[in-house]
C-alpha atoms as a PDB file:
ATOM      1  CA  UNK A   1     -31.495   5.087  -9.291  1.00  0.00           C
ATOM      2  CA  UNK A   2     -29.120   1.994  -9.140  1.00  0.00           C
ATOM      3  CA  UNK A   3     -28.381   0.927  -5.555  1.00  0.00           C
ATOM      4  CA  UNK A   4     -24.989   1.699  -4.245  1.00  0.00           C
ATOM      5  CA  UNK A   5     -23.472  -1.685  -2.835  1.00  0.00           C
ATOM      6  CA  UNK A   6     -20.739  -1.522  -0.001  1.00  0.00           C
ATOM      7  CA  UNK A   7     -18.200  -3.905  -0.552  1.00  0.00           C
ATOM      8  CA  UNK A   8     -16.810  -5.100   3.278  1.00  0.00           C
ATOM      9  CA  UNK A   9     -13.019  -5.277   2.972  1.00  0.00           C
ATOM     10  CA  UNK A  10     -11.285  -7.826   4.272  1.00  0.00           C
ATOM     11  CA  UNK A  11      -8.109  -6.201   6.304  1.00  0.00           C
ATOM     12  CA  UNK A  12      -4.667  -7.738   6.551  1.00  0.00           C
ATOM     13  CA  UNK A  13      -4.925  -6.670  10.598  1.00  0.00           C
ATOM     14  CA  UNK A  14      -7.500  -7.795  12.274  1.00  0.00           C
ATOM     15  CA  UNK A  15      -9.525  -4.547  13.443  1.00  0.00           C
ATOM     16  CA  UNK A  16      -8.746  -5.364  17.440  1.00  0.00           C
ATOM     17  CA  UNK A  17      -5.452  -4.998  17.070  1.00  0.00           C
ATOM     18  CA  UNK A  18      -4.988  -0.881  16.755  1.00  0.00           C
ATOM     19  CA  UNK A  19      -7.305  -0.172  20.120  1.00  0.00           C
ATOM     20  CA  UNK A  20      -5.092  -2.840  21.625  1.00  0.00           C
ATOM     21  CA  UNK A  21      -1.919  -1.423  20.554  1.00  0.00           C
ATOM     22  CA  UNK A  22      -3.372   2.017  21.805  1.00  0.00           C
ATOM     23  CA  UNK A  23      -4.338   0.885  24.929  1.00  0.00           C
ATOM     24  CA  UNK A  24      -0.884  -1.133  25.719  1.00  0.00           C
ATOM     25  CA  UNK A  25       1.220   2.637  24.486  1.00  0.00           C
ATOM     26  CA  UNK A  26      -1.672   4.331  26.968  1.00  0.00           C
ATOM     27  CA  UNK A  27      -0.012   2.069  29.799  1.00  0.00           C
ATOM     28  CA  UNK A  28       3.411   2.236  29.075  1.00  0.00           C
ATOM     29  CA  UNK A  29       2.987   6.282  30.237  1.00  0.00           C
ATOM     30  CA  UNK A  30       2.899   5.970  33.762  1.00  0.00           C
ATOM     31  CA  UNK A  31       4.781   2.592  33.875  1.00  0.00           C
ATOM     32  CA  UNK A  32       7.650   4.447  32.395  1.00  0.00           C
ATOM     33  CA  UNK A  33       7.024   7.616  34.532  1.00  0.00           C
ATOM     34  CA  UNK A  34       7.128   5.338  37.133  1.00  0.00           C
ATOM     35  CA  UNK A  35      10.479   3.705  36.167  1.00  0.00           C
ATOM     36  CA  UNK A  36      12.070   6.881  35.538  1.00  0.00           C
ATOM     37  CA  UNK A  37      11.261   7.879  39.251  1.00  0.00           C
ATOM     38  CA  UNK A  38      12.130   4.725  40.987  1.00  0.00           C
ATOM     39  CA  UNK A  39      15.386   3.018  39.140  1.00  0.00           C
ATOM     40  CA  UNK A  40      18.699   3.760  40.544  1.00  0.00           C
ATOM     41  CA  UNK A  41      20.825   6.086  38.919  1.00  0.00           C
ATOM     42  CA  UNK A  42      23.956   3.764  38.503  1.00  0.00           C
ATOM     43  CA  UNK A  43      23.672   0.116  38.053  1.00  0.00           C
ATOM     44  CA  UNK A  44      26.475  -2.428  37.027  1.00  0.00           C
ATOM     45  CA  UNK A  45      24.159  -4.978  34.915  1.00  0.00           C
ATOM     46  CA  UNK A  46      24.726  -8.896  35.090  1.00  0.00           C
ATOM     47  CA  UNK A  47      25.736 -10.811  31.669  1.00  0.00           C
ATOM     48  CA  UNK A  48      26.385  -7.234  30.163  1.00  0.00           C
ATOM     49  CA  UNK A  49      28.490  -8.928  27.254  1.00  0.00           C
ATOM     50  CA  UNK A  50      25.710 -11.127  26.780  1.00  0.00           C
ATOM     51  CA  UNK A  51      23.540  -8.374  26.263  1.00  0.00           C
ATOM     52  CA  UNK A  52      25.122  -6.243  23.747  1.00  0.00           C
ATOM     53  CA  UNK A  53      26.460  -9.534  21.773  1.00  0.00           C
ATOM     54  CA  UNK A  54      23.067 -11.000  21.678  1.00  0.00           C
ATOM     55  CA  UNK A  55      21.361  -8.047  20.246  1.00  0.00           C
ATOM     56  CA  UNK A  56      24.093  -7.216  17.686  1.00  0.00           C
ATOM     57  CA  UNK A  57      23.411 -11.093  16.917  1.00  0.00           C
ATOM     58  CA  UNK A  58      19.810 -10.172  16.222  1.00  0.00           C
ATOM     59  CA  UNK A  59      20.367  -6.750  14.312  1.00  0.00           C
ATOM     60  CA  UNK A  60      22.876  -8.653  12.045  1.00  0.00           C
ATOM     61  CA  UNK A  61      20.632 -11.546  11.670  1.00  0.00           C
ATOM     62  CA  UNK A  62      17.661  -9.051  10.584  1.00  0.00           C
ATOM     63  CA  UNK A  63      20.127  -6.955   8.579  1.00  0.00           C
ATOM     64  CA  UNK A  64      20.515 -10.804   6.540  1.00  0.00           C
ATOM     65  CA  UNK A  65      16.548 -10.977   6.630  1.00  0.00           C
ATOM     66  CA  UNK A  66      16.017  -7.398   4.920  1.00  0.00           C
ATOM     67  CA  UNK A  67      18.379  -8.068   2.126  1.00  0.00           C
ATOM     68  CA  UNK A  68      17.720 -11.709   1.262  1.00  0.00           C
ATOM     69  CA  UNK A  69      13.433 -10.614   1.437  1.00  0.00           C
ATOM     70  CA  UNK A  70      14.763  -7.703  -0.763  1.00  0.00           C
ATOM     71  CA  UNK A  71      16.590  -9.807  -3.296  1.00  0.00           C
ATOM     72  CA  UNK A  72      14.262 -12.195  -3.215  1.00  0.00           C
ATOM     73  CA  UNK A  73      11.474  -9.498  -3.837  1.00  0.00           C
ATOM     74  CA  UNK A  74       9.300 -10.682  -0.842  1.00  0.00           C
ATOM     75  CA  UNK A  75       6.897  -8.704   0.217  1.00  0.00           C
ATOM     76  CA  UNK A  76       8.409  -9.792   3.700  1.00  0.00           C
ATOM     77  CA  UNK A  77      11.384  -7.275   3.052  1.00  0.00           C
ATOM     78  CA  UNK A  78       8.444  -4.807   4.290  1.00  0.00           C
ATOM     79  CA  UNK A  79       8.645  -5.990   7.859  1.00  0.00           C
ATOM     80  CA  UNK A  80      12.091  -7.137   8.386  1.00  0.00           C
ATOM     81  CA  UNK A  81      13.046  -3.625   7.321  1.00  0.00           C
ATOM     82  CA  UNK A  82      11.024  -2.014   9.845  1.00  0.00           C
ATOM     83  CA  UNK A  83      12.254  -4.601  12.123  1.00  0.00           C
ATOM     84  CA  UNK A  84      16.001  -3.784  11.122  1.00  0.00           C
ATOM     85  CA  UNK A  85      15.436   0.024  11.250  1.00  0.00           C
ATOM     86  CA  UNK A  86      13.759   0.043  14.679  1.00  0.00           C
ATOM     87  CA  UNK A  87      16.948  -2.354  15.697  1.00  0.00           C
ATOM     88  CA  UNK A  88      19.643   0.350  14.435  1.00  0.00           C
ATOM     89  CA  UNK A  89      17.506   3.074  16.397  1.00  0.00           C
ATOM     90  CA  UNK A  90      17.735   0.897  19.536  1.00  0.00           C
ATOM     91  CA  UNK A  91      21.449   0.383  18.814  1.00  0.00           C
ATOM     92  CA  UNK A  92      22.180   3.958  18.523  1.00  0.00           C
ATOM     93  CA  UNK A  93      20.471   5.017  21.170  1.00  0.00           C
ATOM     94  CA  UNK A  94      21.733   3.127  23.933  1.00  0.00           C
ATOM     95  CA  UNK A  95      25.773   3.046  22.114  1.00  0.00           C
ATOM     96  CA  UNK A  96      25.251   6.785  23.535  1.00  0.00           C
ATOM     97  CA  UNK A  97      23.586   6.512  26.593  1.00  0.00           C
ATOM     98  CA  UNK A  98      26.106   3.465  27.842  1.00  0.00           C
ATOM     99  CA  UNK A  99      29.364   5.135  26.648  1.00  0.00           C
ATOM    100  CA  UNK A 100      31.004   6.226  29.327  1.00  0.00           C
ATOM    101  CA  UNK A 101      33.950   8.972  28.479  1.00  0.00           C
ATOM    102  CA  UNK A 102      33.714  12.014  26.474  1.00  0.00           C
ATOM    103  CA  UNK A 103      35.682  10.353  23.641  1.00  0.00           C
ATOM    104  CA  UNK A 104      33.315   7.282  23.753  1.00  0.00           C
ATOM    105  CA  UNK A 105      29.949   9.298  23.827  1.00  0.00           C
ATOM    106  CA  UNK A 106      31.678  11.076  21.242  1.00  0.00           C
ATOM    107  CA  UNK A 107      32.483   7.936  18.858  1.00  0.00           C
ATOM    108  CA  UNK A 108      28.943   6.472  19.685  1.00  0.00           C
ATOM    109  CA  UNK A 109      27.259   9.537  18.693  1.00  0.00           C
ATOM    110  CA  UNK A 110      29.455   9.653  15.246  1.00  0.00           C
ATOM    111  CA  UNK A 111      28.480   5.897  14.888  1.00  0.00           C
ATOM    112  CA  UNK A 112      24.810   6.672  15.158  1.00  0.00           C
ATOM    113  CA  UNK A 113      24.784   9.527  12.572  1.00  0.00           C
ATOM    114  CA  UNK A 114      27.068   8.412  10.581  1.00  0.00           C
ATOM    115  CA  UNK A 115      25.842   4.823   9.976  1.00  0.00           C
ATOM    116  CA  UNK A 116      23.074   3.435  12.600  1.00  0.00           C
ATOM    117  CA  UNK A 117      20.670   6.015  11.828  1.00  0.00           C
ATOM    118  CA  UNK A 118      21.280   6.520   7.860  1.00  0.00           C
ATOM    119  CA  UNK A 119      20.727   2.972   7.679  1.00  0.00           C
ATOM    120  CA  UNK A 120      17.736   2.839   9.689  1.00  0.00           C
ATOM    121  CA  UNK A 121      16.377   5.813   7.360  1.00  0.00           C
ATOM    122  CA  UNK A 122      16.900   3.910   4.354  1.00  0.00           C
ATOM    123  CA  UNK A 123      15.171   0.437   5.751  1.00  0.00           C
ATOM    124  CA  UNK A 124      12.400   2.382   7.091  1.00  0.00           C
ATOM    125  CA  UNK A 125      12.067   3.726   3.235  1.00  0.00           C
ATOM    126  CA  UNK A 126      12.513   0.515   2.258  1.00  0.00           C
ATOM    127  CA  UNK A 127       9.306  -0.420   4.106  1.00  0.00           C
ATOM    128  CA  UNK A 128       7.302   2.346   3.154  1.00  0.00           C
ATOM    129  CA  UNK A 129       7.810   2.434  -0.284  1.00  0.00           C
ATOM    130  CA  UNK A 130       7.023  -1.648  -0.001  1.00  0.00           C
ATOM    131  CA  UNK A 131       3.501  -0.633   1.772  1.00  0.00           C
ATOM    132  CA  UNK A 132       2.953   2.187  -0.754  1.00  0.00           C
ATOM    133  CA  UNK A 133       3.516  -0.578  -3.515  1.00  0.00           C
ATOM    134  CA  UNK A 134       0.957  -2.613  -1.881  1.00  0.00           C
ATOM    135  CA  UNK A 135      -1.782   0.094  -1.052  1.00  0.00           C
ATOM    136  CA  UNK A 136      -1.539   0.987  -4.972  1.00  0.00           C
ATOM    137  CA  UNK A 137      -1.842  -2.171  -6.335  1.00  0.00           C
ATOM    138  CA  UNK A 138      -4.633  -3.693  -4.096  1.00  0.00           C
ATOM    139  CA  UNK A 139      -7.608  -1.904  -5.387  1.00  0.00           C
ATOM    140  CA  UNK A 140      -6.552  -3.350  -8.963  1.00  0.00           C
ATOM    141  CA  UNK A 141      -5.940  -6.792  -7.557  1.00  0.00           C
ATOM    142  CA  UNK A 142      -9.646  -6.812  -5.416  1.00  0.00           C
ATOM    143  CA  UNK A 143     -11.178  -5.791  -8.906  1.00  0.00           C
ATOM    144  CA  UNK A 144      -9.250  -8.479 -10.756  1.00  0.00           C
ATOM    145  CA  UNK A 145     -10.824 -10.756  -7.993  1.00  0.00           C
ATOM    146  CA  UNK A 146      -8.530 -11.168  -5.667  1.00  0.00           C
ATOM    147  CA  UNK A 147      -9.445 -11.550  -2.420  1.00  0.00           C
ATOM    148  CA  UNK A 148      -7.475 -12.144   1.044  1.00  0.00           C
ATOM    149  CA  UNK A 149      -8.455 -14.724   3.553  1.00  0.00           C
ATOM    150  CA  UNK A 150      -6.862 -16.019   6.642  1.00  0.00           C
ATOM    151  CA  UNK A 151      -3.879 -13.189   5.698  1.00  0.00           C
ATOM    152  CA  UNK A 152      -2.959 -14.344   2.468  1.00  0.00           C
ATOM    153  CA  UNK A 153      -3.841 -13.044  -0.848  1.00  0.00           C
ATOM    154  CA  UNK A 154      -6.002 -15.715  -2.853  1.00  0.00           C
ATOM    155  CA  UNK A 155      -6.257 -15.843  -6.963  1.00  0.00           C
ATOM    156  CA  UNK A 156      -9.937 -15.502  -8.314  1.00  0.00           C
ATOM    157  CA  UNK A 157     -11.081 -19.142  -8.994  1.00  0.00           C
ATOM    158  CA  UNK A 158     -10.592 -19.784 -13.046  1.00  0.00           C
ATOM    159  CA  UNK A 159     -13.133 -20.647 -15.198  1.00  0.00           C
ATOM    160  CA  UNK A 160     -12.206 -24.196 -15.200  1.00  0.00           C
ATOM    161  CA  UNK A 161     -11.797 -24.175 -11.626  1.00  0.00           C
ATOM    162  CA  UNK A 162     -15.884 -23.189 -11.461  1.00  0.00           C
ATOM    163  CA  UNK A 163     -17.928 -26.038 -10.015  1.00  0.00           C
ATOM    164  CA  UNK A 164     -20.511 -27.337 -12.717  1.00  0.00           C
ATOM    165  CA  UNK A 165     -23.856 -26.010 -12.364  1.00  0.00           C
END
């Protein structure tokens, strides 16, 4: 019987990182349990316009990101999408929880199902359909001879490229 040879993958993420992540979202429970018990119920926040304009700064500046990587057909698109999507859920979320007003809880909550969180839909498609493009065509490219190292895919070495023997 022929022997059966495991081939060790080489991973884009290194394999620390998901027990990591895990263990960070494990203490962000009771930190946030914790907040939720112990912040006042009414604050007036410092450089408030600073706030809102700097992140609408950053969603439009990865809005840019997602559709230049997109028309530039980089598989960067992938994460600036995500980025943008989880931006526009962020955006939506606290419009409504800072309007203040019936009629502006009311417009903030149109905004965000109207446009924030169609548009964050689509760039988180835009992401996975990326990833499943990626997942599909690796096995193909590892038996071509690709190969990643250091997070970047490598071309097999050509036959001229071959050191003499």
């Amino acid at each position: 019987m022929g022997r059966v040879r495991r081939v060790r993958r080489a991973s884009l993420v290194p394999r620390w990182i998901p027990p990591a992540f895990l263990v960070c979202a494990a203490v962000l429970i009771p930190w946030t349990a914790y907040l939720f018990v112990t912040l006042p119920r009414h604050y007036g926040a410092n450089h408030w316009r600073l706030a809102w304009g700097g992140f609408d700064l950053a969603l439009g500046l990865a809005l840019a990101a997602t559709a230049l990587a997109a028309l530039r057909r980089s598989a960067f698109a992938e994460v600036a999408a995500t980025i943008t999507g989880t931006l526009l859920v962020c955006d939506a979320w606290f419009d409504v929880l800072t309007s203040h007003g019936s009629s502006a809880v009311m417009e903030a909550a149109l905004e965000a199902v109207l446009v924030e969180l169609p548009l964050a839909a689509l760039c988180f498609w835009i992401a996975r359909n990326i990833a499943r493009a990626v997942e599909v065509v690796r096995p193909y490219l590892e038996a071509a001879g690709f190969t990643v190292r250091s997070g970047r895919l490598v071309p097999p070495a050509s036959q001229t490229d071959a050191p003499p023997r």
